[in-house]
PDB file of N, CA and C in Angstrom:
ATOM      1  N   UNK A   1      15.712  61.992  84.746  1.00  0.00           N
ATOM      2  CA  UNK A   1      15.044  61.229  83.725  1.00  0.00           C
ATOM      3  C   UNK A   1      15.951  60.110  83.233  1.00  0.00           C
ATOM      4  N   UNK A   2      17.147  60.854  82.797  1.00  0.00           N
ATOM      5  CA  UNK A   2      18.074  59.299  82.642  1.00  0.00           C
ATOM      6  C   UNK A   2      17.986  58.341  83.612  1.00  0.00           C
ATOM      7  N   UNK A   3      18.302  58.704  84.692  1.00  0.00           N
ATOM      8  CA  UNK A   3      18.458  57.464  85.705  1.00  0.00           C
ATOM      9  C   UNK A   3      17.764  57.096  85.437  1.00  0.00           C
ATOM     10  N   UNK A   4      16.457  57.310  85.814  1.00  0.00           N
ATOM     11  CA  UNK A   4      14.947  56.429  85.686  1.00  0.00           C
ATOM     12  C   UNK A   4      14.998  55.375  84.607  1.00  0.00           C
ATOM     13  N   UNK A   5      15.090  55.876  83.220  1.00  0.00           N
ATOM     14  CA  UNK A   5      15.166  55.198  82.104  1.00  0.00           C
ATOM     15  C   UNK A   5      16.123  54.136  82.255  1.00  0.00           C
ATOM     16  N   UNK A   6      17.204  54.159  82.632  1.00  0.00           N
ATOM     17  CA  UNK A   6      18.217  53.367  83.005  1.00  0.00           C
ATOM     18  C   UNK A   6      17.815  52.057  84.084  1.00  0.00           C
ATOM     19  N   UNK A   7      16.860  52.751  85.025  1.00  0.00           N
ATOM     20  CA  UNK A   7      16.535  51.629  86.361  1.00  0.00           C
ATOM     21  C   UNK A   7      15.327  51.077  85.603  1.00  0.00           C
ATOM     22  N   UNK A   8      14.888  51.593  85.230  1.00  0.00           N
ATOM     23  CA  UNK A   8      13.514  51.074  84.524  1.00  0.00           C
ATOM     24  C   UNK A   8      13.785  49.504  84.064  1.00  0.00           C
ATOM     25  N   UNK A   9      14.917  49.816  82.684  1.00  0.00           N
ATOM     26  CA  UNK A   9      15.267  49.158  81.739  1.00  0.00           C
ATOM     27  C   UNK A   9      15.770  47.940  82.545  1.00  0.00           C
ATOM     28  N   UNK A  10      17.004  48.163  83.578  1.00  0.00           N
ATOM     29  CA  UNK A  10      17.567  47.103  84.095  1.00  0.00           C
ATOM     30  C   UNK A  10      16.369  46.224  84.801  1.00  0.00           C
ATOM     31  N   UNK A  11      14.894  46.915  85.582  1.00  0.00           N
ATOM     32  CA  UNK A  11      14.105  46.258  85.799  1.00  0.00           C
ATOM     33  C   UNK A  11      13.283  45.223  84.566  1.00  0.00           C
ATOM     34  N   UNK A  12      13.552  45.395  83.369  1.00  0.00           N
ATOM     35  CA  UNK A  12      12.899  44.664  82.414  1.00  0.00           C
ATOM     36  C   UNK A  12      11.742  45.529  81.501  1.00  0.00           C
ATOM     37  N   UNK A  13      11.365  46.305  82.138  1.00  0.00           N
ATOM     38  CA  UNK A  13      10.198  47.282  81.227  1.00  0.00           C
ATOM     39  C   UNK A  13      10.535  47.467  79.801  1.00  0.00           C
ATOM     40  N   UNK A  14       9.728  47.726  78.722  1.00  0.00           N
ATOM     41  CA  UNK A  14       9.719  47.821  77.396  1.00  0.00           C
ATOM     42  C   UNK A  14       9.992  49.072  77.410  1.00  0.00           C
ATOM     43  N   UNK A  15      10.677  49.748  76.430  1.00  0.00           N
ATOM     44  CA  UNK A  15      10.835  51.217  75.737  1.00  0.00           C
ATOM     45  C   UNK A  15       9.457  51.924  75.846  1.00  0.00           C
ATOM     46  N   UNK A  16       8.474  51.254  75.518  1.00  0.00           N
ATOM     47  CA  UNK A  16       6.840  51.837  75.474  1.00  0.00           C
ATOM     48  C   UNK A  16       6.775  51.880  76.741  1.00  0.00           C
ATOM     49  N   UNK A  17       6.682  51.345  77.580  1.00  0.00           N
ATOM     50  CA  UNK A  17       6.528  51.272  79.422  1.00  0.00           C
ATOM     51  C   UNK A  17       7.140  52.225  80.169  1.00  0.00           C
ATOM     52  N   UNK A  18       8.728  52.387  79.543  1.00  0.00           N
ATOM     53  CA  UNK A  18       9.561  53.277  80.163  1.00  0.00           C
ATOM     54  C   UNK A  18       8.817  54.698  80.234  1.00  0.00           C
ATOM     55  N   UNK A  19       8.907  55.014  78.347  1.00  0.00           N
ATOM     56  CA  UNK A  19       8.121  56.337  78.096  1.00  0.00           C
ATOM     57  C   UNK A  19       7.056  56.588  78.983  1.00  0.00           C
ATOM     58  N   UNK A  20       6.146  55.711  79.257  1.00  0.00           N
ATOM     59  CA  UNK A  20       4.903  56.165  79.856  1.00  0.00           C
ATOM     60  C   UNK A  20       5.168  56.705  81.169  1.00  0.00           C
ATOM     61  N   UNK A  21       6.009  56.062  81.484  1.00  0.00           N
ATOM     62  CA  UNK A  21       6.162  55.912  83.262  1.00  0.00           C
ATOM     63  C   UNK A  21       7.238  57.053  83.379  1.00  0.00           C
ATOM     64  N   UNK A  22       7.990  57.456  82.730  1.00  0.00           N
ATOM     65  CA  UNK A  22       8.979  58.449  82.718  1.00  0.00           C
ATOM     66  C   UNK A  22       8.043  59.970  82.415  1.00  0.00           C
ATOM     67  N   UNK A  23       7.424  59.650  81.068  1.00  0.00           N
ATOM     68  CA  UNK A  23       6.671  60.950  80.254  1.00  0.00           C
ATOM     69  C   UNK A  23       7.589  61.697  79.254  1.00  0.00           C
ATOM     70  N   UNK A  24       8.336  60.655  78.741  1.00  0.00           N
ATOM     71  CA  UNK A  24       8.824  60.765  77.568  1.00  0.00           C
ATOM     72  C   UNK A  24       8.449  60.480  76.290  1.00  0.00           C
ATOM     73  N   UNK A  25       9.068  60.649  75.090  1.00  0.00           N
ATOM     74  CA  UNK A  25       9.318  60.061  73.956  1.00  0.00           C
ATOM     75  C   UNK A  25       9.736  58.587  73.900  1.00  0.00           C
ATOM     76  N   UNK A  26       9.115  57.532  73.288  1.00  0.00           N
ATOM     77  CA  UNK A  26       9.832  56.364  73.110  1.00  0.00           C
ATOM     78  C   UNK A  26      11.202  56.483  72.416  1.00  0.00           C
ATOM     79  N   UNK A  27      11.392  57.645  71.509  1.00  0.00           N
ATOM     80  CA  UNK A  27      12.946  57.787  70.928  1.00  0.00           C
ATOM     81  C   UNK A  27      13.348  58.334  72.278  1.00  0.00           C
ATOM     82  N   UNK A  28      13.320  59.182  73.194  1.00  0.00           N
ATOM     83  CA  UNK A  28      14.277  59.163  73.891  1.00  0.00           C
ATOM     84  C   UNK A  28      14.542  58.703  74.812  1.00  0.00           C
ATOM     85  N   UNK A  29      13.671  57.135  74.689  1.00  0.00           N
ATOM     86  CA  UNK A  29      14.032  55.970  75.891  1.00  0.00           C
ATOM     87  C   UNK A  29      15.097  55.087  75.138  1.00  0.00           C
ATOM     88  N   UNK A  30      14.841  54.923  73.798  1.00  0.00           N
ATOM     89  CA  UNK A  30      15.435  54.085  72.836  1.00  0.00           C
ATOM     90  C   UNK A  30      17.455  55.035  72.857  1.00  0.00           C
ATOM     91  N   UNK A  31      17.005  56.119  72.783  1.00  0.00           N
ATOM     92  CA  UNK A  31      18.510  56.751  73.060  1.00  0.00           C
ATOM     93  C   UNK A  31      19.599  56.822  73.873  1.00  0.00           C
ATOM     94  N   UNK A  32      19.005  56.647  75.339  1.00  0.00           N
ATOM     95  CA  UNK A  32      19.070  56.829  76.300  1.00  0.00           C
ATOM     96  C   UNK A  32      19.367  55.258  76.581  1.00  0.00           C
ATOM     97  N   UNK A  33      19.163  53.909  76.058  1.00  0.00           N
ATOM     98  CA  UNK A  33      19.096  53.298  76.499  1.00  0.00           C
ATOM     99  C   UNK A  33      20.466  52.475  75.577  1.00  0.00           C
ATOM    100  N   UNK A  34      20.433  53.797  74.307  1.00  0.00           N
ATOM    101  CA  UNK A  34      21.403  52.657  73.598  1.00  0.00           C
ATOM    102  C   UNK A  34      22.928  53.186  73.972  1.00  0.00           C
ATOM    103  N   UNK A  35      23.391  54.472  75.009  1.00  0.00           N
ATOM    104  CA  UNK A  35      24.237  54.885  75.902  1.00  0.00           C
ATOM    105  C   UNK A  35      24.911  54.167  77.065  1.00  0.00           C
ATOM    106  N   UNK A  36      25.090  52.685  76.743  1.00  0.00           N
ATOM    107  CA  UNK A  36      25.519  51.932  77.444  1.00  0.00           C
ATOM    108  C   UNK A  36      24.884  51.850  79.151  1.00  0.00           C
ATOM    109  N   UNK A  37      23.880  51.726  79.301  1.00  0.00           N
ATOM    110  CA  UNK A  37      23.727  51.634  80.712  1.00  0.00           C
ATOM    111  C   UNK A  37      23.811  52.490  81.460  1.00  0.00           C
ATOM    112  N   UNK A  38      24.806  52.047  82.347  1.00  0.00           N
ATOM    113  CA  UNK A  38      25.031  53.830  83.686  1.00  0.00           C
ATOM    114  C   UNK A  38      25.780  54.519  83.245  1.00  0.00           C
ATOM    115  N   UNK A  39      27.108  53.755  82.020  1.00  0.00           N
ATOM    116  CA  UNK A  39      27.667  54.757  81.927  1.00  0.00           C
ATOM    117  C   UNK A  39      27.433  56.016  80.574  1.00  0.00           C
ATOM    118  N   UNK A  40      25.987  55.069  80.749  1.00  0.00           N
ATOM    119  CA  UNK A  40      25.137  56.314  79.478  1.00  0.00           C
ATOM    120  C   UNK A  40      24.766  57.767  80.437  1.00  0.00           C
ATOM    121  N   UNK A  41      24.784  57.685  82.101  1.00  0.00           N
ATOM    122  CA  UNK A  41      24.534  58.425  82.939  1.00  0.00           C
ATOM    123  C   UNK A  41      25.153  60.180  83.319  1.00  0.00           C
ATOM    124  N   UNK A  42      26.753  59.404  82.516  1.00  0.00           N
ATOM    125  CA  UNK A  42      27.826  60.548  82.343  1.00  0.00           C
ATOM    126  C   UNK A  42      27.493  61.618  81.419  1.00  0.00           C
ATOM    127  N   UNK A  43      27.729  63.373  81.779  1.00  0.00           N
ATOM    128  CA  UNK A  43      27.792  63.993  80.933  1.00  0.00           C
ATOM    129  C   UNK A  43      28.317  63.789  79.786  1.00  0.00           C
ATOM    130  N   UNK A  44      28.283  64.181  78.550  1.00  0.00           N
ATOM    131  CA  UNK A  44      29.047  63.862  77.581  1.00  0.00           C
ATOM    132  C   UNK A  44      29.290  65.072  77.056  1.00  0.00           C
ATOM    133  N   UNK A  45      30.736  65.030  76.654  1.00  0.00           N
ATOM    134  CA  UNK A  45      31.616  67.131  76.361  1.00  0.00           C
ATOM    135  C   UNK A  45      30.429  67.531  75.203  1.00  0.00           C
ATOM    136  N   UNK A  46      30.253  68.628  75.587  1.00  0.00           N
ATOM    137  CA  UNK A  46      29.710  69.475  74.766  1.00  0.00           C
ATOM    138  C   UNK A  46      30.608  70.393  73.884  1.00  0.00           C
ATOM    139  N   UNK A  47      29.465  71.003  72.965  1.00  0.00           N
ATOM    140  CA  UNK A  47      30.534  71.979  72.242  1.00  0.00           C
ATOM    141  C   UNK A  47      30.485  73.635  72.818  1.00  0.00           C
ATOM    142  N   UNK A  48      30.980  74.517  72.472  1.00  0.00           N
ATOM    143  CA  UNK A  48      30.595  75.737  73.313  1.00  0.00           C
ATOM    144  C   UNK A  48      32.136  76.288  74.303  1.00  0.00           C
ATOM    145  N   UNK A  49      32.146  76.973  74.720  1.00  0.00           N
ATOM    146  CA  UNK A  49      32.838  77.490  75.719  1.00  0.00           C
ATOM    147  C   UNK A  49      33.805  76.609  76.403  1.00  0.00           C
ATOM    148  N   UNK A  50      34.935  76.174  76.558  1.00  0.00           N
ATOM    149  CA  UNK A  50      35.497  75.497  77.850  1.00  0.00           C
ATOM    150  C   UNK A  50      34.644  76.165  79.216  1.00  0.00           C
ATOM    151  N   UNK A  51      34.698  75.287  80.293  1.00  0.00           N
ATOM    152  CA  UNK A  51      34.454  75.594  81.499  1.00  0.00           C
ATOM    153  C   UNK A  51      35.394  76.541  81.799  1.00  0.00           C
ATOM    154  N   UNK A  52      35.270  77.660  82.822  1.00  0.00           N
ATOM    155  CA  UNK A  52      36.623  78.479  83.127  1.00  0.00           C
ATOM    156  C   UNK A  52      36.740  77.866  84.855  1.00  0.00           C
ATOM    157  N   UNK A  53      35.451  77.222  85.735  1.00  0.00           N
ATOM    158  CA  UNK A  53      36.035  77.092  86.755  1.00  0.00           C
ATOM    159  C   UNK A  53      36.545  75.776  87.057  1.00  0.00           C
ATOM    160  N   UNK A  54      37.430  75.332  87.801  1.00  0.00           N
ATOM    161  CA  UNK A  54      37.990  73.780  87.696  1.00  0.00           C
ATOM    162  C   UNK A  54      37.062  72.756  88.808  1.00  0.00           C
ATOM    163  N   UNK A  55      37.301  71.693  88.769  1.00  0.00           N
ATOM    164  CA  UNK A  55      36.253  70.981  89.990  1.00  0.00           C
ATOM    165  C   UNK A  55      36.773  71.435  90.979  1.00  0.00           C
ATOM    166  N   UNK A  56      37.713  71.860  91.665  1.00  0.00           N
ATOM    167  CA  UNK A  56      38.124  72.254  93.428  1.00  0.00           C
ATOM    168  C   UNK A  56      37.099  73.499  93.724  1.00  0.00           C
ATOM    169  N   UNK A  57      37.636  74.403  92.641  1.00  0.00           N
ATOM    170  CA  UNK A  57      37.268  75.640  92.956  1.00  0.00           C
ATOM    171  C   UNK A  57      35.356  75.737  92.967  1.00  0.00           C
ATOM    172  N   UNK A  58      34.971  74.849  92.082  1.00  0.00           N
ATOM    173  CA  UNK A  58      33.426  74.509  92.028  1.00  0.00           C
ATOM    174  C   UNK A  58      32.986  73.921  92.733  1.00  0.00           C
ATOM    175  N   UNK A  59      33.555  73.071  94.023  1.00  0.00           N
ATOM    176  CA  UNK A  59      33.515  72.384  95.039  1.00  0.00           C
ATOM    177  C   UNK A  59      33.434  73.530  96.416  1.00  0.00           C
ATOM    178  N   UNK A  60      34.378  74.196  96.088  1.00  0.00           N
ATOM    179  CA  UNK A  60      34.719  75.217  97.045  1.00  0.00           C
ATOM    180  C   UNK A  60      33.572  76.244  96.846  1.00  0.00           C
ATOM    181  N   UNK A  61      33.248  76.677  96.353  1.00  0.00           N
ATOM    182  CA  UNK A  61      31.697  77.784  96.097  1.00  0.00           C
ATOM    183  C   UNK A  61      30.457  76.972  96.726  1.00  0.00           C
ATOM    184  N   UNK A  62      30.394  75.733  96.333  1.00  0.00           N
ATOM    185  CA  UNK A  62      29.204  74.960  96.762  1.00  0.00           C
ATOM    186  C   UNK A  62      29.238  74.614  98.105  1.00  0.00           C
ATOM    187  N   UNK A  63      30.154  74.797  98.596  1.00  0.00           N
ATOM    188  CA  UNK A  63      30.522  74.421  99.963  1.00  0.00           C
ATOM    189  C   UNK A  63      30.654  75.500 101.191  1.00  0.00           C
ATOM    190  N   UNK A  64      30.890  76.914 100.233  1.00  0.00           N
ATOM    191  CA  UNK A  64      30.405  78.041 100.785  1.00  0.00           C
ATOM    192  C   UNK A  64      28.719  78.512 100.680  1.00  0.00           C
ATOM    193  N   UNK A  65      28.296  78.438  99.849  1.00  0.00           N
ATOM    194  CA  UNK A  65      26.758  78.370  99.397  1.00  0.00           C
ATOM    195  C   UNK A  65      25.994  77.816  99.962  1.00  0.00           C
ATOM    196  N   UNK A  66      26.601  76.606 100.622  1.00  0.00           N
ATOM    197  CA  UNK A  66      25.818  75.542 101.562  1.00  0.00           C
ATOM    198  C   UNK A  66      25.778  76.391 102.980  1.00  0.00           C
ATOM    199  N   UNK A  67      27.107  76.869 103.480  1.00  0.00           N
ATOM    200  CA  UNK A  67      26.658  76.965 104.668  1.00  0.00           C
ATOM    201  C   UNK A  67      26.034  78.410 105.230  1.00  0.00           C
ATOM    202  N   UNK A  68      25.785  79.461 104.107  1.00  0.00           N
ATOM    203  CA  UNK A  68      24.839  80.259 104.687  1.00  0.00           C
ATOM    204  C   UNK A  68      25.733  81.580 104.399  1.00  0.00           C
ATOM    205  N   UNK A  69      25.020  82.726 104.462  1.00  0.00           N
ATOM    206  CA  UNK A  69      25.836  84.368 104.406  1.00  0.00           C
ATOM    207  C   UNK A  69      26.363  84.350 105.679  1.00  0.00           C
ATOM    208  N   UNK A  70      27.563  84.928 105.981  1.00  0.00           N
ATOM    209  CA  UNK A  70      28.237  85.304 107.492  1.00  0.00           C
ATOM    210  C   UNK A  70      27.137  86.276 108.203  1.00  0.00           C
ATOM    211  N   UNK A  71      27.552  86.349 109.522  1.00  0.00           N
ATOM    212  CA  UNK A  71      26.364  86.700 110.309  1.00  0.00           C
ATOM    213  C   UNK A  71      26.529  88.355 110.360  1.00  0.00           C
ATOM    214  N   UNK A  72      27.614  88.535 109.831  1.00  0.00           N
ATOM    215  CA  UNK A  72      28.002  90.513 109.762  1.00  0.00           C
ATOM    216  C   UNK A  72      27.350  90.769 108.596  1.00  0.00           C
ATOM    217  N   UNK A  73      26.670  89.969 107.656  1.00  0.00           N
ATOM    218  CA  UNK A  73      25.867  91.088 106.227  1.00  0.00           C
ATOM    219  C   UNK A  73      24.289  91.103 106.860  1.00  0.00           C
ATOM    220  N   UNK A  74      23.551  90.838 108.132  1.00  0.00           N
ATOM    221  CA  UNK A  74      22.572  90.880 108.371  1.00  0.00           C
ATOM    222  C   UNK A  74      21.425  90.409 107.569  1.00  0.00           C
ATOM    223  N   UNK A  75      22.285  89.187 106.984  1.00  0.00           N
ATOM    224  CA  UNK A  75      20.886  88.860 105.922  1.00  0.00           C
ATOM    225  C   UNK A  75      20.461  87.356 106.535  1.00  0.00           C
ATOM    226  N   UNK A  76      19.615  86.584 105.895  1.00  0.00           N
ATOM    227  CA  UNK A  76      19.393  85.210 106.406  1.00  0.00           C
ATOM    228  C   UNK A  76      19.418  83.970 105.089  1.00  0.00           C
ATOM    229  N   UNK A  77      19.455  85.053 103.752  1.00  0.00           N
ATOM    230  CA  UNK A  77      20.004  84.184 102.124  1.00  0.00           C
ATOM    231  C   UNK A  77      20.187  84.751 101.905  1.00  0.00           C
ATOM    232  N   UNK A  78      21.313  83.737 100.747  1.00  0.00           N
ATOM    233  CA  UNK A  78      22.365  84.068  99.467  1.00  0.00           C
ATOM    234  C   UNK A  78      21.659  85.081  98.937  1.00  0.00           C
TER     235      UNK A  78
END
């Protein structure tokens, strides 16, 4: 949805246009839009918990996940 709002905008569309075409709120085109652009695109820190896993290791799971269970657990999915 951000992106969209974001490509929308750089195309010229109104806040009212965006909403429609997205299926949003006009406040949260107007929000979204006042987040600087793409780099309104970036997560922004939350409050809550630190993360406990680091980007390698979250890289490394997704990269096992991708390529499938080994062929000795007789299964065909995670």
């Amino acid at each position: 949805m951000r992106a969209r709002i974001v490509l929308l905008a750089a195309e010229g569309h109104t806040n009212t246009q965006i909403a429609s075409l997205v299926g949003c709120s006009r406040k949260a085109v107007v929000r979204w839009r006042g987040r600087h652009g793409l780099g309104g695109l970036d997560d922004q820190p939350r409050s809550g918990r630190p993360r406990t896993i680091n980007d390698a290791r979250r890289a490394e799971i997704v990269a096992v996940t991708l390529a499938g269970p080994p062929a000795g657990l007789g299964i065909t999915h995670w």
